[in-house]
PDB file of N, CA and C in Angstrom:
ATOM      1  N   UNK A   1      12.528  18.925 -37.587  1.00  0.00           N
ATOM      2  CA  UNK A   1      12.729  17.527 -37.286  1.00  0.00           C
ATOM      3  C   UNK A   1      13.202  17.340 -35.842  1.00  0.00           C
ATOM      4  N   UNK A   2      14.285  18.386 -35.595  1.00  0.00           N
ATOM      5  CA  UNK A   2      14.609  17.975 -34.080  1.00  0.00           C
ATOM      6  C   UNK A   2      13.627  18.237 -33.073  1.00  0.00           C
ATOM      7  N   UNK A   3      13.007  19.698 -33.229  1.00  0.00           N
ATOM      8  CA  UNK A   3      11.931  20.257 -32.483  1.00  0.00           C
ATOM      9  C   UNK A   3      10.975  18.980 -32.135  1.00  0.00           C
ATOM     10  N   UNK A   4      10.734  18.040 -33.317  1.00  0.00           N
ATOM     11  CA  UNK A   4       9.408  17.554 -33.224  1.00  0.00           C
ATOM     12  C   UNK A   4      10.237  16.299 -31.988  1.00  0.00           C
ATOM     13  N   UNK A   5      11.422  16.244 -32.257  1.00  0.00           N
ATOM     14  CA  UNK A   5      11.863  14.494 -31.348  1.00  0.00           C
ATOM     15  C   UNK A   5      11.413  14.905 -29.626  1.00  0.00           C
ATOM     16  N   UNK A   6      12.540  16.525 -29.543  1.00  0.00           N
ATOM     17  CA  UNK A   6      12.359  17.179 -28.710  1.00  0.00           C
ATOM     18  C   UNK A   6      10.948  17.085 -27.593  1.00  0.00           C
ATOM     19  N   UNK A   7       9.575  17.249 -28.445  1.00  0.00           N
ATOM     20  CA  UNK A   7       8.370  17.270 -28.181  1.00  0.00           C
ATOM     21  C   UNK A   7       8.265  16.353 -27.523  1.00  0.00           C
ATOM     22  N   UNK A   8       8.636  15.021 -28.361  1.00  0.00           N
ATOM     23  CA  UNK A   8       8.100  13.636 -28.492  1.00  0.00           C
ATOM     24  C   UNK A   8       8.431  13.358 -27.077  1.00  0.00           C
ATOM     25  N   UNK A   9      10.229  13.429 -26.740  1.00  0.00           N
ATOM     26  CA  UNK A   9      10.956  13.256 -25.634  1.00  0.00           C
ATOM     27  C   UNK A   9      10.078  13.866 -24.362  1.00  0.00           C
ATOM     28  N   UNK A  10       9.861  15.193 -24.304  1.00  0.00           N
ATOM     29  CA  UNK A  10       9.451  15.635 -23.405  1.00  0.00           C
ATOM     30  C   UNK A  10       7.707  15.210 -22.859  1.00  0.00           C
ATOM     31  N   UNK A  11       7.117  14.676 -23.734  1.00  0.00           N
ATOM     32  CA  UNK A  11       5.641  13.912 -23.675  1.00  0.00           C
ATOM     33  C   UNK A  11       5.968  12.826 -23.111  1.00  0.00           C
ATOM     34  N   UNK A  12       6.945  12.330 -23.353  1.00  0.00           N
ATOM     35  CA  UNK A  12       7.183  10.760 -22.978  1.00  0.00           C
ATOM     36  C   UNK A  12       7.813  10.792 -21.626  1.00  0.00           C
ATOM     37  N   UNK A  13       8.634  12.008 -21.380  1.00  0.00           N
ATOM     38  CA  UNK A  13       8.820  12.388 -19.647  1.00  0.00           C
ATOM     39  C   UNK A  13       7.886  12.485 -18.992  1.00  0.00           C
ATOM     40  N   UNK A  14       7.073  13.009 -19.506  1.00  0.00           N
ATOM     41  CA  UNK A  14       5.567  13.662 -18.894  1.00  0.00           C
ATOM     42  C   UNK A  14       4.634  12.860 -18.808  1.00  0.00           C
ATOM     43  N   UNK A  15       4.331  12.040 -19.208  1.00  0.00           N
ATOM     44  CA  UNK A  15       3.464  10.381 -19.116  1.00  0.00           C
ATOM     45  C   UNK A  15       4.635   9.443 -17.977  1.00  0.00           C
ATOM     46  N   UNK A  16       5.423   9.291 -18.131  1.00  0.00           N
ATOM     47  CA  UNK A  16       6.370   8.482 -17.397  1.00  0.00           C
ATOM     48  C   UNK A  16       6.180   9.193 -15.762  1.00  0.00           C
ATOM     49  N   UNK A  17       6.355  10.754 -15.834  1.00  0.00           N
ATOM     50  CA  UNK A  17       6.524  11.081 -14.597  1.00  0.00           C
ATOM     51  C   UNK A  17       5.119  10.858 -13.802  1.00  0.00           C
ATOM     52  N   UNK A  18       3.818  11.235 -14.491  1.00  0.00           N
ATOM     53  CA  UNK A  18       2.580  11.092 -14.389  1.00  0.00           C
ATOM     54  C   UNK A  18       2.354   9.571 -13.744  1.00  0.00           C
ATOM     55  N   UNK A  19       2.551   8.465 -14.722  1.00  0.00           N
ATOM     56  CA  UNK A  19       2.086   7.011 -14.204  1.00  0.00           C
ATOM     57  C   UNK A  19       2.913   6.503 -13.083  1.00  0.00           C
ATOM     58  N   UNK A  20       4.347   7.050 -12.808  1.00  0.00           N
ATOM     59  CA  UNK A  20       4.895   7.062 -11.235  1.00  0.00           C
ATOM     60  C   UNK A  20       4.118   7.124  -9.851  1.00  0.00           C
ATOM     61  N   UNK A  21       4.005   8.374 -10.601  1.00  0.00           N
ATOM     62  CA  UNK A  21       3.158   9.396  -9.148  1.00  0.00           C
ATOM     63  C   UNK A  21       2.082   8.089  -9.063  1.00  0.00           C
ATOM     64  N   UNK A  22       1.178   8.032 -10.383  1.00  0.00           N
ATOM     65  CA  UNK A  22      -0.017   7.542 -10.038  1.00  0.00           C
ATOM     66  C   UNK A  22       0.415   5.708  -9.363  1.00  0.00           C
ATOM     67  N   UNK A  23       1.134   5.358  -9.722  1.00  0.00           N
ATOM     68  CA  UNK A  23       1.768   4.167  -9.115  1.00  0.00           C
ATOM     69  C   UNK A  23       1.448   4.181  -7.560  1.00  0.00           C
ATOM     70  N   UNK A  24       2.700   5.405  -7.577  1.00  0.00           N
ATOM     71  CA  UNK A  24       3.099   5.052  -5.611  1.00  0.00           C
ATOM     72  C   UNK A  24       2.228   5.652  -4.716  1.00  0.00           C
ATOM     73  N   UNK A  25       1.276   6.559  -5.733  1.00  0.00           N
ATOM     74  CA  UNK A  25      -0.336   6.971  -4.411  1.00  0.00           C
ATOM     75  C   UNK A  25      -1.203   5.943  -4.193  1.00  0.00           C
ATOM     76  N   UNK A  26      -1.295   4.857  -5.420  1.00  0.00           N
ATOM     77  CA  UNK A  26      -2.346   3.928  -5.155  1.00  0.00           C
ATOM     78  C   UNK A  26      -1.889   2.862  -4.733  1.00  0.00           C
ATOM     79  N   UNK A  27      -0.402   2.308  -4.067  1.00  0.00           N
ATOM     80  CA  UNK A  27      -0.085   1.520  -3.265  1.00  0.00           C
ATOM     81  C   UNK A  27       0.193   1.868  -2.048  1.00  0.00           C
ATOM     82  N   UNK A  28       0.466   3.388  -1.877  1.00  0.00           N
ATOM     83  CA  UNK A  28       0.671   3.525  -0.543  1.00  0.00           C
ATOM     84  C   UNK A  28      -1.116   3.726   0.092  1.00  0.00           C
ATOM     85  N   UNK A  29      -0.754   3.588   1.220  1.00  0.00           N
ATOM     86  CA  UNK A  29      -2.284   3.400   2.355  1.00  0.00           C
ATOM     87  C   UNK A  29      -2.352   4.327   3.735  1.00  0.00           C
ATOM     88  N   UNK A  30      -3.274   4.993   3.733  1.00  0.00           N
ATOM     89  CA  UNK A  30      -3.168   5.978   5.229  1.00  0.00           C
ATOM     90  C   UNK A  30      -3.132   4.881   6.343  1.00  0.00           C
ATOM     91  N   UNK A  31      -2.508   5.338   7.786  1.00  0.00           N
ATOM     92  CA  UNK A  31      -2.345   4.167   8.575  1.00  0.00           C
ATOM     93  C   UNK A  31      -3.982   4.279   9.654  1.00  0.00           C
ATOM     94  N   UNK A  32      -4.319   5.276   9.202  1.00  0.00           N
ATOM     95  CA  UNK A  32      -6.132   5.375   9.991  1.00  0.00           C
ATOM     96  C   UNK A  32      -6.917   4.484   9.133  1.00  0.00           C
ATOM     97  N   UNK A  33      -6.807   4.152   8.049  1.00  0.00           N
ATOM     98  CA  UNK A  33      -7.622   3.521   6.745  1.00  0.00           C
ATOM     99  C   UNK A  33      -6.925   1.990   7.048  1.00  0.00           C
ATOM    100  N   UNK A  34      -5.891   1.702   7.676  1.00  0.00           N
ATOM    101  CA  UNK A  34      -5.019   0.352   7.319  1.00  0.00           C
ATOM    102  C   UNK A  34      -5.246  -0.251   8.850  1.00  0.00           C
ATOM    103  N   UNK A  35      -5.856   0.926   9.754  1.00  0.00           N
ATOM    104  CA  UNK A  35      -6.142   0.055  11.281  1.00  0.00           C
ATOM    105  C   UNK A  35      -7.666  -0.479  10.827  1.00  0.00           C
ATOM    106  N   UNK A  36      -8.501   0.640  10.634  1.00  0.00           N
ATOM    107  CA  UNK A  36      -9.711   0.405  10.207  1.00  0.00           C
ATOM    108  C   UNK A  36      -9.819  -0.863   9.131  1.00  0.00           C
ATOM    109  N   UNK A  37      -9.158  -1.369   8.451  1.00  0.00           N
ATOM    110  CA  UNK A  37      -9.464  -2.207   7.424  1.00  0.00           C
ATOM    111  C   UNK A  37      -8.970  -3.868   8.328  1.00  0.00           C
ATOM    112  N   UNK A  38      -7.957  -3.879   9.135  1.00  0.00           N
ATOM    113  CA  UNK A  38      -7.381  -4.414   9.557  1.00  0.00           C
ATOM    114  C   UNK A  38      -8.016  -4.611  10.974  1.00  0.00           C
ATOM    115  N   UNK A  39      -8.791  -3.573  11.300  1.00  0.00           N
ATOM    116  CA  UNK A  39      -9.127  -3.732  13.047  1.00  0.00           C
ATOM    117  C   UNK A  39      -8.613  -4.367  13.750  1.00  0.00           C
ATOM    118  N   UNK A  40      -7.480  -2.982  13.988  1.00  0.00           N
ATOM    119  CA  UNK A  40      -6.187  -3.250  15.380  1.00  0.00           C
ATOM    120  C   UNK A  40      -6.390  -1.697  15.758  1.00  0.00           C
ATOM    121  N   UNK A  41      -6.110  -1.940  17.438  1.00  0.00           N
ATOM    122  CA  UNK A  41      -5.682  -0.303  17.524  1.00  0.00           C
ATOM    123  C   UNK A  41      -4.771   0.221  17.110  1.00  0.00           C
ATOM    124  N   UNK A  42      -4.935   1.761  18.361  1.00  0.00           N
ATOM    125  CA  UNK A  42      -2.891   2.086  18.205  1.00  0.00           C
ATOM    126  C   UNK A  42      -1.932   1.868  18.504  1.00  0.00           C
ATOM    127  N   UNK A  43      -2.485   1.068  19.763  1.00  0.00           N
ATOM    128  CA  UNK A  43      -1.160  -0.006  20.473  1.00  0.00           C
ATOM    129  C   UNK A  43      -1.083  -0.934  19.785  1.00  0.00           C
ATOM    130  N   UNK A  44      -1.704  -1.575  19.039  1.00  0.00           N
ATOM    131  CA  UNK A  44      -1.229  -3.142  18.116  1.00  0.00           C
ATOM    132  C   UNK A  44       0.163  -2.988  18.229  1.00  0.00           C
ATOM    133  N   UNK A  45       0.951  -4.286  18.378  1.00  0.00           N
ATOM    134  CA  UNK A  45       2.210  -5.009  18.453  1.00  0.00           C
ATOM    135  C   UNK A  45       2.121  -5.310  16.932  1.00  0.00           C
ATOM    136  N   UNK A  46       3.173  -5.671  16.427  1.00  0.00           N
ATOM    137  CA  UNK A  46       3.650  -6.167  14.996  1.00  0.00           C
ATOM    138  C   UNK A  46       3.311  -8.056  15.492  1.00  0.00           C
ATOM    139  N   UNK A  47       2.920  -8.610  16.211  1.00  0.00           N
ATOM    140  CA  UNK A  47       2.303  -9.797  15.841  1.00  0.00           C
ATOM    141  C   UNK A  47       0.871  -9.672  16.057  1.00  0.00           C
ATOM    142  N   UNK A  48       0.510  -8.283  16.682  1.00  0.00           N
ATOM    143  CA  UNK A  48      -1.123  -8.392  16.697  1.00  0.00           C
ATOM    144  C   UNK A  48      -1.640  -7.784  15.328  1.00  0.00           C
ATOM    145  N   UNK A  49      -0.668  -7.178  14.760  1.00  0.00           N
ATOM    146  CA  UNK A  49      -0.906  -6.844  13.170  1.00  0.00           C
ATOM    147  C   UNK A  49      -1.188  -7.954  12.205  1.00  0.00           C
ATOM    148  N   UNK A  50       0.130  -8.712  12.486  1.00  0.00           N
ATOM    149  CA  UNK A  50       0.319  -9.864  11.615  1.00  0.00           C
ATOM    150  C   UNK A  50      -1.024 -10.928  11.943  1.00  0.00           C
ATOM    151  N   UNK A  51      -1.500 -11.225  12.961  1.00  0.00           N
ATOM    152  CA  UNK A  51      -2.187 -11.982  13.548  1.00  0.00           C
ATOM    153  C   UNK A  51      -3.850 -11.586  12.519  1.00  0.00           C
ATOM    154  N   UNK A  52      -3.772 -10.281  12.793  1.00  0.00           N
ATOM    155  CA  UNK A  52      -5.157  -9.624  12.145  1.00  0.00           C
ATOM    156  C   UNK A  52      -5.164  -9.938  10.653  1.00  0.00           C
ATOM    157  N   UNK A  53      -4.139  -9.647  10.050  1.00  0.00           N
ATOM    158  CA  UNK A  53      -3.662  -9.604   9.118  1.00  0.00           C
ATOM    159  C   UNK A  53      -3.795 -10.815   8.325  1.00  0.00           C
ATOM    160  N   UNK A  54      -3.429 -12.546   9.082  1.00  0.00           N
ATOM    161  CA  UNK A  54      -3.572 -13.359   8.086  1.00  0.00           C
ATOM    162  C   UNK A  54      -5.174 -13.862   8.833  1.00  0.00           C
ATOM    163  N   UNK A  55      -5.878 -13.469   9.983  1.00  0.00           N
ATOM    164  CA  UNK A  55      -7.094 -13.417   9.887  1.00  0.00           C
ATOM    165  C   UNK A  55      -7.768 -13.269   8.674  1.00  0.00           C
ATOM    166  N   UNK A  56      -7.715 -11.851   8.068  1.00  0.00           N
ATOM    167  CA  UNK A  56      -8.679 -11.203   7.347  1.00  0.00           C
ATOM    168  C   UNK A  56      -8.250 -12.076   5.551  1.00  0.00           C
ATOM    169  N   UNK A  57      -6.952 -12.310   5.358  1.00  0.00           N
ATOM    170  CA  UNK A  57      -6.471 -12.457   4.233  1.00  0.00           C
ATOM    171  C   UNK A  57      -6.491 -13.828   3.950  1.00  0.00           C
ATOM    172  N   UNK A  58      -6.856 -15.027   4.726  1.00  0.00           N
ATOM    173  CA  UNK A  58      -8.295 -16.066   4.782  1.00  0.00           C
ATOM    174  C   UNK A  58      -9.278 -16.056   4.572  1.00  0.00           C
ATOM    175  N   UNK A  59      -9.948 -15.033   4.565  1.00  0.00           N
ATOM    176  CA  UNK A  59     -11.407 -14.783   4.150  1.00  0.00           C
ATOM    177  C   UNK A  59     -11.077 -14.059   2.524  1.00  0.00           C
ATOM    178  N   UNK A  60     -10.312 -13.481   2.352  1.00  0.00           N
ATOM    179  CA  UNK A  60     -10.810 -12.688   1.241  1.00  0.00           C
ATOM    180  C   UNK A  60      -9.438 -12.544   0.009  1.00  0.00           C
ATOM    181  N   UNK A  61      -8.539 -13.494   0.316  1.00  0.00           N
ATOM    182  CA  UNK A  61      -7.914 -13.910  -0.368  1.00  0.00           C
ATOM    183  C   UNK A  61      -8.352 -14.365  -1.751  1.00  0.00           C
ATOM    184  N   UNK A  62      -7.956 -14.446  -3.258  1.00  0.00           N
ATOM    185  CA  UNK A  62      -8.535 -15.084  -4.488  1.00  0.00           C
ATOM    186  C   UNK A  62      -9.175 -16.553  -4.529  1.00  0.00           C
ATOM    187  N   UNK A  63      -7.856 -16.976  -4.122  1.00  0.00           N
ATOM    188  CA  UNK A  63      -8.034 -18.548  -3.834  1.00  0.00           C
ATOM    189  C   UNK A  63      -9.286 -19.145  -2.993  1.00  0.00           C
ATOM    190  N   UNK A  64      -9.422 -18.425  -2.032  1.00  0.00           N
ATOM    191  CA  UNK A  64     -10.605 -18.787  -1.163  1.00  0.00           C
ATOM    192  C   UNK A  64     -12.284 -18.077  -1.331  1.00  0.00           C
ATOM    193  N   UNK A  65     -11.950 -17.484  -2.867  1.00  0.00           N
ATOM    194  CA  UNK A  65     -13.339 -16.992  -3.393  1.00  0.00           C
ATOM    195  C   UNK A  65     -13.220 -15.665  -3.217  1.00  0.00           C
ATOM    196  N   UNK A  66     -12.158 -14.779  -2.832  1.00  0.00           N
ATOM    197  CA  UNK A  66     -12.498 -13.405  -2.660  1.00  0.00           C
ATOM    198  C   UNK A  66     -11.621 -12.857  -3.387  1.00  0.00           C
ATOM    199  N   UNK A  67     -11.569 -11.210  -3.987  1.00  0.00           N
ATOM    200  CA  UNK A  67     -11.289 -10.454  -4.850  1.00  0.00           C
ATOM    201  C   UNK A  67     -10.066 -10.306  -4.914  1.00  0.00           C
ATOM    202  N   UNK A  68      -9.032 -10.152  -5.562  1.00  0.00           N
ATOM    203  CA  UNK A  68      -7.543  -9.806  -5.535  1.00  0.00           C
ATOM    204  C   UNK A  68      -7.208  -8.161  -5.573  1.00  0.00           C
ATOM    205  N   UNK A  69      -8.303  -7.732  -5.480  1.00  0.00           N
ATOM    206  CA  UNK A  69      -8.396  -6.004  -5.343  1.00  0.00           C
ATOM    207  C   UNK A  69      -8.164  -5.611  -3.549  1.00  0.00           C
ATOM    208  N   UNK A  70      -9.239  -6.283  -2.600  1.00  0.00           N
ATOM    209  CA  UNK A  70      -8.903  -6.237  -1.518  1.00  0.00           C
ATOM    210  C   UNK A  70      -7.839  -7.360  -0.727  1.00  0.00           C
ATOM    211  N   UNK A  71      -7.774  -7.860  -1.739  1.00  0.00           N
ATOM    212  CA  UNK A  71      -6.462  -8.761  -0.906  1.00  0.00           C
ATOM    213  C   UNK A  71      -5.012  -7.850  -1.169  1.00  0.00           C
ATOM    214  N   UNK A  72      -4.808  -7.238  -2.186  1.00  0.00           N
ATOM    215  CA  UNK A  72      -4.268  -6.244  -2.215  1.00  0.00           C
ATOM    216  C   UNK A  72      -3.922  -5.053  -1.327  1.00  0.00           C
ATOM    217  N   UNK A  73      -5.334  -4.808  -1.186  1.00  0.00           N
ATOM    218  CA  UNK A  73      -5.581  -3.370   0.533  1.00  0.00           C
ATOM    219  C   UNK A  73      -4.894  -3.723   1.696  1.00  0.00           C
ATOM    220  N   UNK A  74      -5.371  -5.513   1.673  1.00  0.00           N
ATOM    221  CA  UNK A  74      -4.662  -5.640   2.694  1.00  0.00           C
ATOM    222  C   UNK A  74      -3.413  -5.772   3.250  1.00  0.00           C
ATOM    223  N   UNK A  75      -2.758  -6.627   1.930  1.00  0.00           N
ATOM    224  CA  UNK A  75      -1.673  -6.314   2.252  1.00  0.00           C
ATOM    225  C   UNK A  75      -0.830  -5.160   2.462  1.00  0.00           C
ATOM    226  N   UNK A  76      -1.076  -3.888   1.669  1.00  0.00           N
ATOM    227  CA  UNK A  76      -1.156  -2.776   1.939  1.00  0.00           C
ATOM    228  C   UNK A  76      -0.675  -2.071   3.253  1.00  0.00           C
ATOM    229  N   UNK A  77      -2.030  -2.711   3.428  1.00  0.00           N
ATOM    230  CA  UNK A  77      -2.497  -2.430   5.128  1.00  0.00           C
ATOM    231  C   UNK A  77      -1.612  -2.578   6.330  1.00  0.00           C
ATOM    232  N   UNK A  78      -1.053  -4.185   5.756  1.00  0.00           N
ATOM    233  CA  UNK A  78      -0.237  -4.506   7.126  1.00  0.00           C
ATOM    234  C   UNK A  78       1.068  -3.762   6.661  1.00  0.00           C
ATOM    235  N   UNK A  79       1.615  -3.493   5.857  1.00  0.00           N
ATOM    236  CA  UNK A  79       3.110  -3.012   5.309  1.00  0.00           C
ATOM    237  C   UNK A  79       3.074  -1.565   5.978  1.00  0.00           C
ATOM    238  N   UNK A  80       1.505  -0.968   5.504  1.00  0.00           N
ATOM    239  CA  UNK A  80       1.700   0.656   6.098  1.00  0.00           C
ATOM    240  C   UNK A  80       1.739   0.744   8.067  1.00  0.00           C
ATOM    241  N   UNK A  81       0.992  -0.643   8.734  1.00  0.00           N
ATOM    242  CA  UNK A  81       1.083  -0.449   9.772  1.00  0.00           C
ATOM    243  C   UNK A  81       2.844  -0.589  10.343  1.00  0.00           C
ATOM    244  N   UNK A  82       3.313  -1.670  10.231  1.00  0.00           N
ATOM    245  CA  UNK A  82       4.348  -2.627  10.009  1.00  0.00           C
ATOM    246  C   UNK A  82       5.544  -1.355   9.536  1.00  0.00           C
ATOM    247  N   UNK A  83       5.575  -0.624   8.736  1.00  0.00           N
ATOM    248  CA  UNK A  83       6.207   0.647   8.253  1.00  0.00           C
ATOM    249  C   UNK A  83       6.122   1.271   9.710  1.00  0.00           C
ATOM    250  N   UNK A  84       5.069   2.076   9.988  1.00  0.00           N
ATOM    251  CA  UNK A  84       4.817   2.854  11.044  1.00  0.00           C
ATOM    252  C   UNK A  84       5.303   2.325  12.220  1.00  0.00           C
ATOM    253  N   UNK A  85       5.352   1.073  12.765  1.00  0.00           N
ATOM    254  CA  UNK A  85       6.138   0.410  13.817  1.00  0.00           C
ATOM    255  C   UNK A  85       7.715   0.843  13.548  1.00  0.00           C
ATOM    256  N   UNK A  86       7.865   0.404  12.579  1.00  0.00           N
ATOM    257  CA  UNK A  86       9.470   0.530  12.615  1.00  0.00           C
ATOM    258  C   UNK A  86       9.613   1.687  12.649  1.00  0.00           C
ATOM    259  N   UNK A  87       9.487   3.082  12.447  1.00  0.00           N
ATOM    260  CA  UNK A  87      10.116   4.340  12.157  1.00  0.00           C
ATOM    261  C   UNK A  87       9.596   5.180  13.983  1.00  0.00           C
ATOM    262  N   UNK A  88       8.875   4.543  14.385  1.00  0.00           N
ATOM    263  CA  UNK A  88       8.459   5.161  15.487  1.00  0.00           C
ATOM    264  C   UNK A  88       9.684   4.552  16.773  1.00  0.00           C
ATOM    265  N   UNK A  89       9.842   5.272  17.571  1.00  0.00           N
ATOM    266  CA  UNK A  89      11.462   5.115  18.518  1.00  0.00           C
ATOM    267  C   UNK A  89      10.483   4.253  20.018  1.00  0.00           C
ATOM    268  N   UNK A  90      11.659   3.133  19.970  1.00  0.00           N
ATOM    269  CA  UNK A  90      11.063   2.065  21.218  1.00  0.00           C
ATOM    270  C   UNK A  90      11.523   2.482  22.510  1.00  0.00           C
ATOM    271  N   UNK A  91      10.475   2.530  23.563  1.00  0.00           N
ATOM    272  CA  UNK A  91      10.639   2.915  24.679  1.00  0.00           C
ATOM    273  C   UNK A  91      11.221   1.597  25.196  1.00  0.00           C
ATOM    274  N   UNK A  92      12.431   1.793  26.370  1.00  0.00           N
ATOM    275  CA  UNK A  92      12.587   0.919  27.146  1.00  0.00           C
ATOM    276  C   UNK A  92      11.534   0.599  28.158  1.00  0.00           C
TER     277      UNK A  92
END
């Protein structure tokens, strides 16, 4: 009886730890995939991000007839660029 809870417990870690992982790989975004989707360079500024950003998410937003799968990417997109700004050290 205990063996079997035991099992149960440890399956239910093991699905839990599984749909995590699979969570935070398919929201996070490479930042080569998030310029490309976004078309900004590598110098983009955080308002030439943002700028691109509610460009593209006008066109393909739900509301305005387009998919909530890539409106998704995009937002994505700007968070992974927008991420990468901040952690990188500002030159005077």
């Amino acid at each position: 009886m205990i063996g079997k809870i035991l099992v149960g417990l440890v399956l239910a870690g093991l699905v839990y730890l599984w749909w995590r992982r699979r969570a935070a790989s398919a929201s996070a975004m490479r930042v080569p995939e998030a310029r490309t989707l976004l078309g900004v360079g590598e110098g983009a500024s955080e308002d030439d991000i943002r700028a691109a950003h509610r460009r593209l998410i006008a066109k393909v937003h739900p509301d305005a007839g387009g998919s909530a799968g890539l409106a998704t990417r995009v937002n994505a997109a700007r968070d992974a660029l927008i991420a990468e700004l901040k952690r990188k050290p500002r030159l005077p």
